[in-house]
Protein backbone atom coordinates (compact mmCIF):
# COMPACT_ATOMS: atom_id res chain seq x y z
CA UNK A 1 22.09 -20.60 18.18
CA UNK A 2 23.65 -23.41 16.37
CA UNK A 3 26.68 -22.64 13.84
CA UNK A 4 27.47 -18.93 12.59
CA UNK A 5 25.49 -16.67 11.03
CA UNK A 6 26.16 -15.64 7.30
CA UNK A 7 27.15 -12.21 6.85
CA UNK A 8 26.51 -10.71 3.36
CA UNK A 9 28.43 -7.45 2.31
CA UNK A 10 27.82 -5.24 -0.40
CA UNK A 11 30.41 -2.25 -0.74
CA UNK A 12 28.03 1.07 -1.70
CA UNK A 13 31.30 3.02 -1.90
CA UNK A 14 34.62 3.74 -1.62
CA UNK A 15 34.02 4.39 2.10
CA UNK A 16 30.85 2.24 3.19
CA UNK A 17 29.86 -1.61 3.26
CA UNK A 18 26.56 -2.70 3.77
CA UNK A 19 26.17 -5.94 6.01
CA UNK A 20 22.87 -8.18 5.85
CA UNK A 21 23.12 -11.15 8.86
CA UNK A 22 21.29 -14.11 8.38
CA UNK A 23 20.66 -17.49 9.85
CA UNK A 24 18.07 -19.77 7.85
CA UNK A 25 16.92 -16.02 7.19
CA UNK A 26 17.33 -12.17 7.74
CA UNK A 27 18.31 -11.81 11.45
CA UNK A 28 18.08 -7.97 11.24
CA UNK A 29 17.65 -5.03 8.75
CA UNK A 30 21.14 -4.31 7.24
CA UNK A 31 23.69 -2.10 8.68
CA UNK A 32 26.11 0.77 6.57
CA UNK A 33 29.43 0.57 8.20
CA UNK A 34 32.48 2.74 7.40
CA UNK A 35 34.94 0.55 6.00
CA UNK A 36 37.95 2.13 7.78
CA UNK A 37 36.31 1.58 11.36
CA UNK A 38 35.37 -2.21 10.10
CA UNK A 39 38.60 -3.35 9.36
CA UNK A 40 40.13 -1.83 12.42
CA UNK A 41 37.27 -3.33 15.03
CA UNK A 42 37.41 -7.16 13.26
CA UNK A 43 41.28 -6.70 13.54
CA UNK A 44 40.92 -5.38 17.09
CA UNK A 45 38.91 -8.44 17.89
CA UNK A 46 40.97 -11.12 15.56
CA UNK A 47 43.97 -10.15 17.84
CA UNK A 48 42.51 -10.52 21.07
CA UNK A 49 40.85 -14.12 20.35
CA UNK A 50 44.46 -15.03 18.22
CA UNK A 51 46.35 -13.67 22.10
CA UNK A 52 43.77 -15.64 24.30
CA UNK A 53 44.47 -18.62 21.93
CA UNK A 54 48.02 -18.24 22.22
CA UNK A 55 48.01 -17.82 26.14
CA UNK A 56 46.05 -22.16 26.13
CA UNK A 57 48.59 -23.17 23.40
CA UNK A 58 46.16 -24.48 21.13
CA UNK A 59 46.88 -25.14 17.59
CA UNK A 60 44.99 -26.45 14.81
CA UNK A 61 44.56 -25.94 10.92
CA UNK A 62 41.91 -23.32 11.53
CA UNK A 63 43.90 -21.17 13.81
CA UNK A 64 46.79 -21.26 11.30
CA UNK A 65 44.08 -20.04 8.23
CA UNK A 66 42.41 -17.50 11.35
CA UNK A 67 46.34 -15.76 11.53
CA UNK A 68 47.09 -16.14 7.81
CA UNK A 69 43.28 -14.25 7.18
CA UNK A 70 44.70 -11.53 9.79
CA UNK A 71 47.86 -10.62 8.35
CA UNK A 72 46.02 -10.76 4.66
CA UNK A 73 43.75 -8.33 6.02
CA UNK A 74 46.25 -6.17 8.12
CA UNK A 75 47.85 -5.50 5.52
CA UNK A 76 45.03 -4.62 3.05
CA UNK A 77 45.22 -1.05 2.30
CA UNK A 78 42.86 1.24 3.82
């Protein structure tokens, strides 16, 4: 798979997001998540990759948006 896939959310409520994945087209059917459990599994994630990037010293404009888009999001309220 070249690149990343497009993610397209739609919020149904004040509780659930639907997510459509696609890549020059629908990869799969979409998905209702609970927005609660969302936000804590893509900051579960976000800190693990930002720690493993931390632990090789690498730095670069990205990273620095990647922490900035973590702490945005961390503090989001639920």
């Amino acid at each position: 798979m070249d690149g990343s896939p497009k993610v397209i959310e739609k919020k149904i409520n004040n509780e659930e997001v639907e997510l459509t994945f696609f890549e020059d087209e629908l990869l799969k059917d979409p998905v209702i998540c609970n927005i609660k459990l969302l936000k804590v599994s893509l900051l579960s994630a976000s800190k693990k990759v930002l720690r493993d990037i931390d632990r090789k010293n690498w730095e670069s404009n990205e990273i620095e948006e990647l922490r900035n888009l973590i702490i945005s999001l961390d503090r989001y309220p639920n």
